[in-house]
C-alpha atoms as a PDB file:
ATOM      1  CA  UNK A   1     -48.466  -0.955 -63.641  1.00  0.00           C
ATOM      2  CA  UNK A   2     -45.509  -2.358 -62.580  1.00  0.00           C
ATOM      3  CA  UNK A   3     -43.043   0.578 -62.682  1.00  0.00           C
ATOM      4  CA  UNK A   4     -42.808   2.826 -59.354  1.00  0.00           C
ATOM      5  CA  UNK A   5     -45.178   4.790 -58.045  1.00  0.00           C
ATOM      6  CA  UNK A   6     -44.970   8.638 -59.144  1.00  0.00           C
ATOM      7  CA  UNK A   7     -46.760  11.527 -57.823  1.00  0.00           C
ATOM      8  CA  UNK A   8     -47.179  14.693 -59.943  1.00  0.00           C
ATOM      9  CA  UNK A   9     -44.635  12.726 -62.428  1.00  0.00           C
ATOM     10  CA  UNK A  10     -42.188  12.542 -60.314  1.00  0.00           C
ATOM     11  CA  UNK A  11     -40.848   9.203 -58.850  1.00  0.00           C
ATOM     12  CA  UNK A  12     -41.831   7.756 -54.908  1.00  0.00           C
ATOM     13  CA  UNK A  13     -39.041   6.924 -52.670  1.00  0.00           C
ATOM     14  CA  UNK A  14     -39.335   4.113 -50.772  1.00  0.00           C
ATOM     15  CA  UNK A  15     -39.082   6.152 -47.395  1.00  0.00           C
ATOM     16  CA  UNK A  16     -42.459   8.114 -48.890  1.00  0.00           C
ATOM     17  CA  UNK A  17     -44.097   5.026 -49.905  1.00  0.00           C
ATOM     18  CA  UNK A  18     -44.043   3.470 -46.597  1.00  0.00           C
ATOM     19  CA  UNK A  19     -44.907   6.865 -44.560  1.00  0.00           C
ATOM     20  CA  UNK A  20     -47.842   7.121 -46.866  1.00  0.00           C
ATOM     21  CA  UNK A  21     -49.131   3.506 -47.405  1.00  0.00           C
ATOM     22  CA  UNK A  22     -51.910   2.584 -45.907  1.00  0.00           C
ATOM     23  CA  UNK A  23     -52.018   1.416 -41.890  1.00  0.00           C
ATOM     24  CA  UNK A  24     -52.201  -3.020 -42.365  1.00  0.00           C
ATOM     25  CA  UNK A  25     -51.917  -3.648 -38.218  1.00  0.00           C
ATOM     26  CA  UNK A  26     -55.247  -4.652 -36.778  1.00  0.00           C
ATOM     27  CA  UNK A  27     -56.192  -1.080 -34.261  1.00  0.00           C
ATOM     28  CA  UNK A  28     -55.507  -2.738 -30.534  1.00  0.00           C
ATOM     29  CA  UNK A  29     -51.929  -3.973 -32.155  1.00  0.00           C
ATOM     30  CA  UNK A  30     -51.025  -0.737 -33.119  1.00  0.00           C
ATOM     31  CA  UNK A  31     -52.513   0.968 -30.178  1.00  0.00           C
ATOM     32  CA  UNK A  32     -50.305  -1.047 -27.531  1.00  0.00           C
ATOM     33  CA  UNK A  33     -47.282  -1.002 -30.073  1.00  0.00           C
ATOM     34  CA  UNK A  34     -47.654   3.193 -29.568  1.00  0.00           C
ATOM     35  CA  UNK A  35     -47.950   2.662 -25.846  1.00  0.00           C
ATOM     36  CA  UNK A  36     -44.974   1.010 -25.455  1.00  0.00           C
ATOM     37  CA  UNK A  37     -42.986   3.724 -27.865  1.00  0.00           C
ATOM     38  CA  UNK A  38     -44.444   6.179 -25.479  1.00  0.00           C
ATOM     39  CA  UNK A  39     -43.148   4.667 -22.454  1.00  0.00           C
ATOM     40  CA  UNK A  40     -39.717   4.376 -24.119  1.00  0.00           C
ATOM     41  CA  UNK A  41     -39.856   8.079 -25.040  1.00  0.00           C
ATOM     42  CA  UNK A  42     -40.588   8.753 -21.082  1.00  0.00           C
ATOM     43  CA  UNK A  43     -37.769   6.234 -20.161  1.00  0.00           C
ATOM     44  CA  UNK A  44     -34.919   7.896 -22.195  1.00  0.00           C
ATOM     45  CA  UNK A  45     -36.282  11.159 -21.425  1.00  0.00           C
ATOM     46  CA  UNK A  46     -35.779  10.267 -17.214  1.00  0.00           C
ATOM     47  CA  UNK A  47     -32.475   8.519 -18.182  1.00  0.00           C
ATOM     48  CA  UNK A  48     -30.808  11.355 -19.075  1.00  0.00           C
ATOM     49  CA  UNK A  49     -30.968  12.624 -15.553  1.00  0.00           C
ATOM     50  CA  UNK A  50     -29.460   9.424 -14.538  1.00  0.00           C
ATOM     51  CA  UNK A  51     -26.205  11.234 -13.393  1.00  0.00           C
ATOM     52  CA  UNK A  52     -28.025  13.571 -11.625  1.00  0.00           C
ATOM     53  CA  UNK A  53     -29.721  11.285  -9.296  1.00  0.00           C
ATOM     54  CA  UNK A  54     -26.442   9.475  -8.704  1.00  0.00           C
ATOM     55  CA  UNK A  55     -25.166  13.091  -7.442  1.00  0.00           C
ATOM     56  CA  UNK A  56     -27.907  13.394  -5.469  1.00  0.00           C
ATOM     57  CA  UNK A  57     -28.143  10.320  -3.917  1.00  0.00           C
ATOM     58  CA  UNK A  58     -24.268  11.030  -2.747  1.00  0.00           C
ATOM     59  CA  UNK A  59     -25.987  14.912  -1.505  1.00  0.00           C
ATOM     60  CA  UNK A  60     -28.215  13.263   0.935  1.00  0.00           C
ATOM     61  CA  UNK A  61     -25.561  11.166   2.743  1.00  0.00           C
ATOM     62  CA  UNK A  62     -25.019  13.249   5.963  1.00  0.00           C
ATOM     63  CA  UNK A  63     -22.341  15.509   5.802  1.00  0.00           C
ATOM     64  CA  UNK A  64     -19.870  16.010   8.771  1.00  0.00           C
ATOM     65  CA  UNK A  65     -20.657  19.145  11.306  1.00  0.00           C
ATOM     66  CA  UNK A  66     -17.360  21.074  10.131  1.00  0.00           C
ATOM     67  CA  UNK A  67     -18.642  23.998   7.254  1.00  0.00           C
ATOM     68  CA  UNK A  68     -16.608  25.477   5.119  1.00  0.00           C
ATOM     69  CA  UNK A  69     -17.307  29.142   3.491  1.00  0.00           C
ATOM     70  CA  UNK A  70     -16.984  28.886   0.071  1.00  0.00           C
ATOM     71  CA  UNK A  71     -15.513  32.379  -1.212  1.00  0.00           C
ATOM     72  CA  UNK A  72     -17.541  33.855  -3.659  1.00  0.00           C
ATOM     73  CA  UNK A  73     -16.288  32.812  -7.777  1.00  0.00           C
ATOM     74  CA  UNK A  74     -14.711  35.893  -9.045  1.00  0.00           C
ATOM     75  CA  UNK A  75     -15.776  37.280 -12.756  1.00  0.00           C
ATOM     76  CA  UNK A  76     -14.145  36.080 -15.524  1.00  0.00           C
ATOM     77  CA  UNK A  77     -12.246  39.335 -16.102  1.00  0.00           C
ATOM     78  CA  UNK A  78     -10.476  38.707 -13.097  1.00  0.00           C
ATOM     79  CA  UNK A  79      -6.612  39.691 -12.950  1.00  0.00           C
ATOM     80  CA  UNK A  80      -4.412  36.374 -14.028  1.00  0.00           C
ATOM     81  CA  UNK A  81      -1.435  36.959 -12.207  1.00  0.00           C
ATOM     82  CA  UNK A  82      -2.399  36.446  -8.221  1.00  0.00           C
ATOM     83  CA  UNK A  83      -0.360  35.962  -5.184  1.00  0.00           C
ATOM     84  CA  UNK A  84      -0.782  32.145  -4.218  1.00  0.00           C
ATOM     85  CA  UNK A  85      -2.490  31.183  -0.791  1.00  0.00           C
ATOM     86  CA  UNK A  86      -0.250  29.370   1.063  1.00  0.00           C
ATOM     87  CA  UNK A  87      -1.571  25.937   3.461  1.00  0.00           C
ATOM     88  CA  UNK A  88      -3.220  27.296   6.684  1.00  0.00           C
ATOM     89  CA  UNK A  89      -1.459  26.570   9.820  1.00  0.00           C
ATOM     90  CA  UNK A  90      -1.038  22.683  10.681  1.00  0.00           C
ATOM     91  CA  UNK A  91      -1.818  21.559   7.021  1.00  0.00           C
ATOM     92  CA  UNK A  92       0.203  19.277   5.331  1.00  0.00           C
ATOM     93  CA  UNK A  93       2.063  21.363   2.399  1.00  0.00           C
ATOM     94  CA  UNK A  94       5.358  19.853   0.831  1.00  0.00           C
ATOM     95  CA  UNK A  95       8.316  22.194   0.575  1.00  0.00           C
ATOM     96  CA  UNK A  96      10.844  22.193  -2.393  1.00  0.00           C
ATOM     97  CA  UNK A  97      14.055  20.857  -2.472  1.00  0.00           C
ATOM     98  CA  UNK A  98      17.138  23.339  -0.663  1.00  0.00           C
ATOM     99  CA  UNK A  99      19.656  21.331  -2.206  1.00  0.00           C
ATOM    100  CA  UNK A 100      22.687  23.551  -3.730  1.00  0.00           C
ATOM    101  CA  UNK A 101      23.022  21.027  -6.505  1.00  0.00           C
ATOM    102  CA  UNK A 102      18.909  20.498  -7.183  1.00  0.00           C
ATOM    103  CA  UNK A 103      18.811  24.209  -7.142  1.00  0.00           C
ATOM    104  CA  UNK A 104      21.657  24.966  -9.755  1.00  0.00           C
ATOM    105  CA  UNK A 105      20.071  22.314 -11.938  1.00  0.00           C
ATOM    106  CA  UNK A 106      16.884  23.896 -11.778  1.00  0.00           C
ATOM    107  CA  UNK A 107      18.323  27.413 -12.747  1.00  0.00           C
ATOM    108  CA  UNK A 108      19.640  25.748 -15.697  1.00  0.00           C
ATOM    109  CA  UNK A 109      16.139  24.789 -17.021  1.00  0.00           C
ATOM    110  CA  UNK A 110      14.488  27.656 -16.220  1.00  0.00           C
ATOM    111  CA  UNK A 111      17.060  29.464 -18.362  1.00  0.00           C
ATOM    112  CA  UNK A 112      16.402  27.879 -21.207  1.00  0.00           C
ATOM    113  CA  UNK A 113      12.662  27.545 -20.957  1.00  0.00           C
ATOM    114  CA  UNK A 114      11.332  29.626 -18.886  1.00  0.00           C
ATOM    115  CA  UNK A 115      13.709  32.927 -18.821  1.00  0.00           C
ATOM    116  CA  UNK A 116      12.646  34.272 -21.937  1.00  0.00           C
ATOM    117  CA  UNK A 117       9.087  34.963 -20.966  1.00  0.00           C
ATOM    118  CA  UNK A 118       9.440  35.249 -17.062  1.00  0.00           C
ATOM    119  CA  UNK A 119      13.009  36.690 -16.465  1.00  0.00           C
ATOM    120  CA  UNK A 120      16.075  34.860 -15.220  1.00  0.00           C
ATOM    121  CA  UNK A 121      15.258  37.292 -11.927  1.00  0.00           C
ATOM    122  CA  UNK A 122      11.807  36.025 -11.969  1.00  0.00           C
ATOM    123  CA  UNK A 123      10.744  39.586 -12.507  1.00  0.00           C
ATOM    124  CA  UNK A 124       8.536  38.897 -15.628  1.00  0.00           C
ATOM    125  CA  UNK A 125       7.394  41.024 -18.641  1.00  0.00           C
ATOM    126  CA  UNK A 126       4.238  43.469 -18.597  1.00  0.00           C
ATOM    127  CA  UNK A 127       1.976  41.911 -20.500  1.00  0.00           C
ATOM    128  CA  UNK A 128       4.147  38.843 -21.533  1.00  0.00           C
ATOM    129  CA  UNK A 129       4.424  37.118 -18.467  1.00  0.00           C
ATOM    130  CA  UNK A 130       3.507  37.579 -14.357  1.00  0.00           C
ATOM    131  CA  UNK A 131       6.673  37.710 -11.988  1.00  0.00           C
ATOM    132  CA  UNK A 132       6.972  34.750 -10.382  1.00  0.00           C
ATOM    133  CA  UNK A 133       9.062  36.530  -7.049  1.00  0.00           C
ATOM    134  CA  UNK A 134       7.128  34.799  -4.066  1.00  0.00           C
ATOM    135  CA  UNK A 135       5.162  32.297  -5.850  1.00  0.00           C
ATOM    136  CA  UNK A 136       7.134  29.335  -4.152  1.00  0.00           C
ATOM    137  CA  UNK A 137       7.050  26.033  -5.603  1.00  0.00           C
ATOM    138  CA  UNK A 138       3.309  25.100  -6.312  1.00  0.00           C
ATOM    139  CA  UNK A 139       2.479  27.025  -9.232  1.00  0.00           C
ATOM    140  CA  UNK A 140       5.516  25.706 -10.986  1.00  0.00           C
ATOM    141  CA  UNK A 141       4.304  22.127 -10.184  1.00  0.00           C
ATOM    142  CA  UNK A 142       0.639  22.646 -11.156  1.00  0.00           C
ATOM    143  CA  UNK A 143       1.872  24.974 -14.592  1.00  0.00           C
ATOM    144  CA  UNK A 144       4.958  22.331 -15.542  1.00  0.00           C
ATOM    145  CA  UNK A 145       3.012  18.785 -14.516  1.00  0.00           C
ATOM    146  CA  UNK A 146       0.218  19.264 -16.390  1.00  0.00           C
ATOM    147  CA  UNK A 147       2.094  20.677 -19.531  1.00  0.00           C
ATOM    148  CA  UNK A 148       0.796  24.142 -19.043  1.00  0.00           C
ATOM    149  CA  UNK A 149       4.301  25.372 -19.306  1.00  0.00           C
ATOM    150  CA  UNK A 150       6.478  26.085 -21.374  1.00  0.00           C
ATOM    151  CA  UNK A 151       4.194  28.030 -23.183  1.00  0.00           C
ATOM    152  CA  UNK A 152       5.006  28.202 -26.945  1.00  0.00           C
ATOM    153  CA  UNK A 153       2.861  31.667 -27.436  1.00  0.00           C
ATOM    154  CA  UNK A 154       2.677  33.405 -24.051  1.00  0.00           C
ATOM    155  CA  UNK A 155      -0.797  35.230 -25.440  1.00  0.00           C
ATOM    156  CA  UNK A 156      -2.176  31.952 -25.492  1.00  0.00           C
ATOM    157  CA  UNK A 157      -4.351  30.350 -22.672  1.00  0.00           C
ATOM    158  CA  UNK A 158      -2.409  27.073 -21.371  1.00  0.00           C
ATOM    159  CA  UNK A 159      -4.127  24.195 -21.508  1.00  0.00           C
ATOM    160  CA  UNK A 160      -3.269  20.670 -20.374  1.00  0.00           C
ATOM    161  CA  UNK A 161      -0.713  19.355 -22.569  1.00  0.00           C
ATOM    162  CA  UNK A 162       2.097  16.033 -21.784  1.00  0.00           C
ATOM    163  CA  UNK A 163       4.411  17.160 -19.679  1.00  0.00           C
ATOM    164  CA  UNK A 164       7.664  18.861 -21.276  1.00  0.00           C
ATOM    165  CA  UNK A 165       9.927  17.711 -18.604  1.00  0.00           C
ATOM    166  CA  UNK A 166       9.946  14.277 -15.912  1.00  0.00           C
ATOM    167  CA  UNK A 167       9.204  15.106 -12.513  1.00  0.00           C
ATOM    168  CA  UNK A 168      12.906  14.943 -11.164  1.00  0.00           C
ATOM    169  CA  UNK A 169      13.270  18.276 -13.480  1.00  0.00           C
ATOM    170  CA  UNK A 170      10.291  20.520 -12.391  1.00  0.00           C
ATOM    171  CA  UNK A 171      11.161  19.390  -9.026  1.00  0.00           C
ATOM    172  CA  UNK A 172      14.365  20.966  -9.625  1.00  0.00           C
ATOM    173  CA  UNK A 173      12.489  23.867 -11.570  1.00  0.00           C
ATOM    174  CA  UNK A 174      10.281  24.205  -8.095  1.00  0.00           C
ATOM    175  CA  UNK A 175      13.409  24.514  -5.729  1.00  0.00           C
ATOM    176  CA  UNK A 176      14.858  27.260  -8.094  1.00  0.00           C
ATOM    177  CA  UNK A 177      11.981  29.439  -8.151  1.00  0.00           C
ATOM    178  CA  UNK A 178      10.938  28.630  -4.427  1.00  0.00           C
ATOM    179  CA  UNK A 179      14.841  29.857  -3.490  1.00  0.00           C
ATOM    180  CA  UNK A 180      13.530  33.151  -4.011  1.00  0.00           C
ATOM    181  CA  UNK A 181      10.659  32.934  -1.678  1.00  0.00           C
ATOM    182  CA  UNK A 182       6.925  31.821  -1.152  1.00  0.00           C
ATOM    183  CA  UNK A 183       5.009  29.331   0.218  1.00  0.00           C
ATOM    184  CA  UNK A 184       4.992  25.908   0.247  1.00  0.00           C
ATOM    185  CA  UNK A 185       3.255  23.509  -1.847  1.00  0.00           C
ATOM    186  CA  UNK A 186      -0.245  22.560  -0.847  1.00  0.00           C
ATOM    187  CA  UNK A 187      -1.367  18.929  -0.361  1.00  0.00           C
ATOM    188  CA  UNK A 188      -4.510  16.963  -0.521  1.00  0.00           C
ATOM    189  CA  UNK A 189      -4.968  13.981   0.829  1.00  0.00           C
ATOM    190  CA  UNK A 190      -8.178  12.464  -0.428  1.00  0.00           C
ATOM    191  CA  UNK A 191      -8.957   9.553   2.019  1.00  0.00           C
ATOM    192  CA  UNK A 192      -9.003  11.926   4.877  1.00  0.00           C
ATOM    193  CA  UNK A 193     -11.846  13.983   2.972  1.00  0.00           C
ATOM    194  CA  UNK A 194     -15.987  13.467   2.745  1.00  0.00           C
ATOM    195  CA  UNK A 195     -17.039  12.137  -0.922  1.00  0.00           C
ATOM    196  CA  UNK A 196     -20.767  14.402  -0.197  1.00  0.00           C
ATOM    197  CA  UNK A 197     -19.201  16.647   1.578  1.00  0.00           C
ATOM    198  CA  UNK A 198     -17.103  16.867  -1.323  1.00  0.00           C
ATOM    199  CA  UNK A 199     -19.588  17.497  -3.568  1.00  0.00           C
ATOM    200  CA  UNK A 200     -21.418  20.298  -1.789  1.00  0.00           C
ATOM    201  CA  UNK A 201     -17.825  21.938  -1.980  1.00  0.00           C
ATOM    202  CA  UNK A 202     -17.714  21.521  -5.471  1.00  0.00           C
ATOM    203  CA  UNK A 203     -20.845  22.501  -6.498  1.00  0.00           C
ATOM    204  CA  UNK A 204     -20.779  25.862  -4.445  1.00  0.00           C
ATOM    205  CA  UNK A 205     -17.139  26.912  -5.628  1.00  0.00           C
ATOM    206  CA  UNK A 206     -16.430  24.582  -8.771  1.00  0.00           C
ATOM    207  CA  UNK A 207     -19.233  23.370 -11.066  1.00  0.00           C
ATOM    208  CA  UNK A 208     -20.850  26.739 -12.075  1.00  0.00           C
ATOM    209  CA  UNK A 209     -17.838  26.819 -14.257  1.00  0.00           C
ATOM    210  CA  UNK A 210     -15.886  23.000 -14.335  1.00  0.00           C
ATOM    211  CA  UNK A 211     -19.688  21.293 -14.457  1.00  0.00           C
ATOM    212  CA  UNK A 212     -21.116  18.774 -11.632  1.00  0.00           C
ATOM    213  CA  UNK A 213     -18.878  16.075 -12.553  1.00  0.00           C
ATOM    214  CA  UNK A 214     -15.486  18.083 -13.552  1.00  0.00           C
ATOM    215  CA  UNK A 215     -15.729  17.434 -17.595  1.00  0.00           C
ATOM    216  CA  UNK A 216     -15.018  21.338 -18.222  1.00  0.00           C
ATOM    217  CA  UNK A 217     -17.241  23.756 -19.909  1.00  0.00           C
ATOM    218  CA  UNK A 218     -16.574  27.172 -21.379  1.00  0.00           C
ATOM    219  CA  UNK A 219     -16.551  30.444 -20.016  1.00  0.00           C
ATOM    220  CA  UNK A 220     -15.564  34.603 -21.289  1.00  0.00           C
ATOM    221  CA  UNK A 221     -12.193  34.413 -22.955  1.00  0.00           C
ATOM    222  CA  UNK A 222     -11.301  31.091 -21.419  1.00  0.00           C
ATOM    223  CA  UNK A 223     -11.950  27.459 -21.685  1.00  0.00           C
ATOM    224  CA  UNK A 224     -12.690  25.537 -18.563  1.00  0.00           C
ATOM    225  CA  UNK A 225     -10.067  22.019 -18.670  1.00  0.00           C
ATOM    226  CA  UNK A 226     -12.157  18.790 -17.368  1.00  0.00           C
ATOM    227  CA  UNK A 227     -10.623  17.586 -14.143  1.00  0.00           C
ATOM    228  CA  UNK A 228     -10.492  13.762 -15.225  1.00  0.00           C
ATOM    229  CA  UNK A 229      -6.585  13.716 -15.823  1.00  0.00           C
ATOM    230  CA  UNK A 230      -6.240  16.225 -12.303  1.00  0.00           C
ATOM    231  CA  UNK A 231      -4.200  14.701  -9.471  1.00  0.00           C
ATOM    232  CA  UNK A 232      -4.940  15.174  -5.879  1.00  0.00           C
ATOM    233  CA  UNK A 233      -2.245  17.364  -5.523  1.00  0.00           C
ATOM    234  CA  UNK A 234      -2.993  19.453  -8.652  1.00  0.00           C
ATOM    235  CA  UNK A 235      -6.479  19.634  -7.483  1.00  0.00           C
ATOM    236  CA  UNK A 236      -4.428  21.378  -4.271  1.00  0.00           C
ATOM    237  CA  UNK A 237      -2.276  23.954  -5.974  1.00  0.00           C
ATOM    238  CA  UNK A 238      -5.509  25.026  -8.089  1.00  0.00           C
ATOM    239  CA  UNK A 239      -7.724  26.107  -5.417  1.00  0.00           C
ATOM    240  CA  UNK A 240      -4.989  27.719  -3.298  1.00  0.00           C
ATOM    241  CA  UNK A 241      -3.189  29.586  -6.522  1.00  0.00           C
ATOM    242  CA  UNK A 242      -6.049  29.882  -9.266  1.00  0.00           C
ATOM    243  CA  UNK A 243      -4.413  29.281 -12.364  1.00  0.00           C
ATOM    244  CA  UNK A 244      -5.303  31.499 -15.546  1.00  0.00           C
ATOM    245  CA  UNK A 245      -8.991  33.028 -14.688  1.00  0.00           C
ATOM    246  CA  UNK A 246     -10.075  30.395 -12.362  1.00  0.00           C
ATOM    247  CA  UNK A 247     -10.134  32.580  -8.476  1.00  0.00           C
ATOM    248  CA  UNK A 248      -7.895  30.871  -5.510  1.00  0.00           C
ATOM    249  CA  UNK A 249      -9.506  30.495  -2.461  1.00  0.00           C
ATOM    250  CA  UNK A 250      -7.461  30.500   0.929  1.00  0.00           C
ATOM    251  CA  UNK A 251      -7.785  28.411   3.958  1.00  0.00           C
ATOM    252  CA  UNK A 252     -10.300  30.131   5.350  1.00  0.00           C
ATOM    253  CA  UNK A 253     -12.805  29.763   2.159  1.00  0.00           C
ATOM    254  CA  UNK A 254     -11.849  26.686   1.280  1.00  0.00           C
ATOM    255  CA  UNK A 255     -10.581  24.776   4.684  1.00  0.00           C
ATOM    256  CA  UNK A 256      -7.804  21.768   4.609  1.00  0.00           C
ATOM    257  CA  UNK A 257     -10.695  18.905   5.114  1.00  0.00           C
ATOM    258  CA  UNK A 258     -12.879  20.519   2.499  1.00  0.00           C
ATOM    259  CA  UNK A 259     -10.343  20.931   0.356  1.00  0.00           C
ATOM    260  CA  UNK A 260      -9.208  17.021   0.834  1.00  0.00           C
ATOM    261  CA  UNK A 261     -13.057  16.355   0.093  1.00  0.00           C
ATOM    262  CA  UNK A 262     -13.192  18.163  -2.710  1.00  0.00           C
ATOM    263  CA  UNK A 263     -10.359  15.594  -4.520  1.00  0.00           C
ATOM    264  CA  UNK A 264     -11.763  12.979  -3.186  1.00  0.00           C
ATOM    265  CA  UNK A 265     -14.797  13.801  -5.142  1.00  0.00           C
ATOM    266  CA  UNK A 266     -13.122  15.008  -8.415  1.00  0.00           C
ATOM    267  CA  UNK A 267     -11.469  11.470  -8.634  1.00  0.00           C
ATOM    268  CA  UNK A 268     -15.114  10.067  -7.897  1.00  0.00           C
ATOM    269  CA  UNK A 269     -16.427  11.463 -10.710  1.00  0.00           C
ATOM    270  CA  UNK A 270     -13.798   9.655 -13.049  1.00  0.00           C
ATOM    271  CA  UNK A 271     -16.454   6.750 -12.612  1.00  0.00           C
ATOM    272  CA  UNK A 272     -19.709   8.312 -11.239  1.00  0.00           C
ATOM    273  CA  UNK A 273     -23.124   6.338 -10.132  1.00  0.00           C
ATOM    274  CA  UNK A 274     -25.009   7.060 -12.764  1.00  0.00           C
ATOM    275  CA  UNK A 275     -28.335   5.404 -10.832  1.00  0.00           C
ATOM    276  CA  UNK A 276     -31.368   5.625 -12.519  1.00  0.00           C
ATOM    277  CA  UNK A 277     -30.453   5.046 -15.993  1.00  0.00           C
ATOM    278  CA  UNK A 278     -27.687   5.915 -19.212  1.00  0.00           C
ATOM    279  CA  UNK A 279     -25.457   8.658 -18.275  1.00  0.00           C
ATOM    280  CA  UNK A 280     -24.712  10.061 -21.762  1.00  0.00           C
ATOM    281  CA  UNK A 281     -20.806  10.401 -20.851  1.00  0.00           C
ATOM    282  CA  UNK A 282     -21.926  12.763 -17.686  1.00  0.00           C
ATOM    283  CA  UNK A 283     -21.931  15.778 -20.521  1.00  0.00           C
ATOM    284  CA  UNK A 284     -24.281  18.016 -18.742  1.00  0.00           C
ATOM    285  CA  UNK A 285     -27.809  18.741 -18.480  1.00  0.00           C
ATOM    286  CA  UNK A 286     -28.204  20.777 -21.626  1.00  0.00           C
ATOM    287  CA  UNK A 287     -26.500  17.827 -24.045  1.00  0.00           C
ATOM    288  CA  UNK A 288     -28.138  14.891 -22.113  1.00  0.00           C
ATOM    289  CA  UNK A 289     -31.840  17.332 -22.780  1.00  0.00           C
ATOM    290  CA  UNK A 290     -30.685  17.833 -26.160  1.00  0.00           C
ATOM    291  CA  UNK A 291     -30.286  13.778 -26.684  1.00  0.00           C
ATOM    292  CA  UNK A 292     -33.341  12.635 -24.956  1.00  0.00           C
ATOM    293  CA  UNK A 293     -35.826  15.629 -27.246  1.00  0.00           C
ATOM    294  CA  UNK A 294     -34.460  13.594 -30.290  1.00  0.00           C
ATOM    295  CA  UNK A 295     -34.710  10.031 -28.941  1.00  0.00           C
ATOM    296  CA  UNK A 296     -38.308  11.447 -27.886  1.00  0.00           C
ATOM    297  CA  UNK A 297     -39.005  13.215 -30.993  1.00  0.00           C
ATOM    298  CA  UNK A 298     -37.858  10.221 -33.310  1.00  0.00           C
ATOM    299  CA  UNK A 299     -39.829   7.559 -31.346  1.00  0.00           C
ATOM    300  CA  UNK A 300     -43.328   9.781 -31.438  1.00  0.00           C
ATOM    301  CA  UNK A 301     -42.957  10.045 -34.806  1.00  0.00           C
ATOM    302  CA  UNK A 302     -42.349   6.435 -35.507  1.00  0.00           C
ATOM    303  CA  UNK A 303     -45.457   6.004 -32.604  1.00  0.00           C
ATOM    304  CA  UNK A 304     -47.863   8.713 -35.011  1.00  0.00           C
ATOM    305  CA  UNK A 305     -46.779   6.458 -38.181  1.00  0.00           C
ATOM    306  CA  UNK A 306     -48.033   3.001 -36.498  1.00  0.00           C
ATOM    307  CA  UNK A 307     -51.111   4.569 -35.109  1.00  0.00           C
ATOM    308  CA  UNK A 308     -52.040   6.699 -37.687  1.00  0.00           C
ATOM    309  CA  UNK A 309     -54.148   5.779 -40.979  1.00  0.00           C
ATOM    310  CA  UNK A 310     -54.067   7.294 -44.465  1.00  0.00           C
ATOM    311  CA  UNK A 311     -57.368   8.514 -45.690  1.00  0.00           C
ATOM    312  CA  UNK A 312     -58.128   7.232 -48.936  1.00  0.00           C
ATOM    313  CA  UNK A 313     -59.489   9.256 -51.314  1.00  0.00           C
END
């Protein structure tokens, strides 16, 4: 016959013909082809945790003697509006501008973006938006240079966003609200800081929520940003103010060195070791497993195929 192949009347695929045809490779050929499948399922299977033995191999470096306490991570119900840490005594910090002019300029942006929500006393609105009386000039940097704020819907979480205004204008933003008290700005200064010392930071205070390498996750009624677009001095005013849900830890939890360790190891992970095979984008544990079940799953399937015979009947 030359028409296809039909079982029960119905038509055979191609895809069916060839998993049911009949095995044509001599035995030891198809033996050594499924031994090498096999390997390649254990080798994609280990390269998954590529990133992890990078990490690792950074863990093992000796760290310096200094320790750090790492405060505990507060629940995700936590309050959102929290009195920022200031620097400890003898950190760096940078203070906003006291400028008459810088100031006045700044009062005139906050009044038209910011007043509505906050106050044009700073005093804010139950439920609306937190008071920002004593905040000083950090949380307006972190909230306005990442494009956090101005917040369209104030019930909204803010997320990362381009920048509404240059830097010369939340500067001036910063000065205003600092006029009214606070501390100053933190500052990190990365090359001063431990890249595994770094790391141990971050995985006690950071990753359970911002994972290992700082690509963001999800948490209750919040989603966790990725740090890859955080600067140094972002990375600063986060810790020490705890934007949104995320807890603020003071110099005593988190010290000046571990918190310049700490960036240096965020911006590390913008290009991590991935040692020991493919990194899968550093996702995570649970999407590089998921990845390396179906490369494993698709190759023993193709391995059962080559070894396996049809029985003729």
């Amino acid at each position: 016959m030359n028409g296809p192949r039909r079982v029960l009347g119905r038509p055979v695929g191609p895809l069916r013909r060839w998993v049911t045809r009949p095995g044509r490779l001599p035995r030891r050929l198809r033996a050594g082809v499924a031994f090498a499948m096999a390997a390649g399922c254990l080798l994609s299977a280990s390269a998954a945790t590529g990133g992890a033995i990078g990490h690792t191999a950074i863990a093992a470096t000796t760290a310096p003697a200094e320790t750090a306490g790492g405060g505990p991570v507060a629940a995700p119900g936590a309050a959102r509006t929290k009195s920022p840490f200031g620097p400890g005594a003898g950190n760096p910090s940078q203070s906003a501008s006291t400028n008459p002019s810088v100031v006045a300029e700044g009062q005139g942006i906050f009044s038209e973006a910011c007043a509505s929500c906050h106050g044009m006393a700073l005093q804010g609105r139950p439920g609306i938006a937190p008071s920002l009386l004593g905040v000083g000039a950090g949380p307006v940097d972190f909230y306005m240079s990442t494009g956090r704020m101005p917040l369209a819907n104030p019930t909204q979480e803010p997320i990362r966003a381009r920048p509404a205004f240059d830097a010369q204008r939340i500067a001036a933003v910063a000065a205003y609200v600092a006029s009214f008290g606070g501390p100053p700005a933190p500052v990190a200064q990365p090359a001063k800081g431990s890249l595994s010392f770094g790391m141990q930071q971050f995985t006690l205070n950071c990753a359970g929520c911002h994972q290992i390498v700082g690509r963001g996750g999800l948490t209750v009624d919040a989603v966790v940003p990725d740090l890859q677009q955080a600067t140094a001095n972002q990375i600063a005013e986060a810790v020490r103010m705890g934007p949104y849900l995320m807890p603020h830890f003071d110099a005593k939890q988190i010290s000046q060195y571990a918190l310049d360790s700490i960036a240096r190891y965020v911006i590390w992970t913008r290009h991590p070791s991935n040692a020991g095979g493919w990194g899968i984008y550093n996702l995570g544990p649970i999407p590089e497993g998921l990845v390396a079940w179906l490369l494993g799953l698709g190759s023993l399937v193709l391995v059962a195929r080559l070894i396996g015979e049809r029985t003729q009947t």
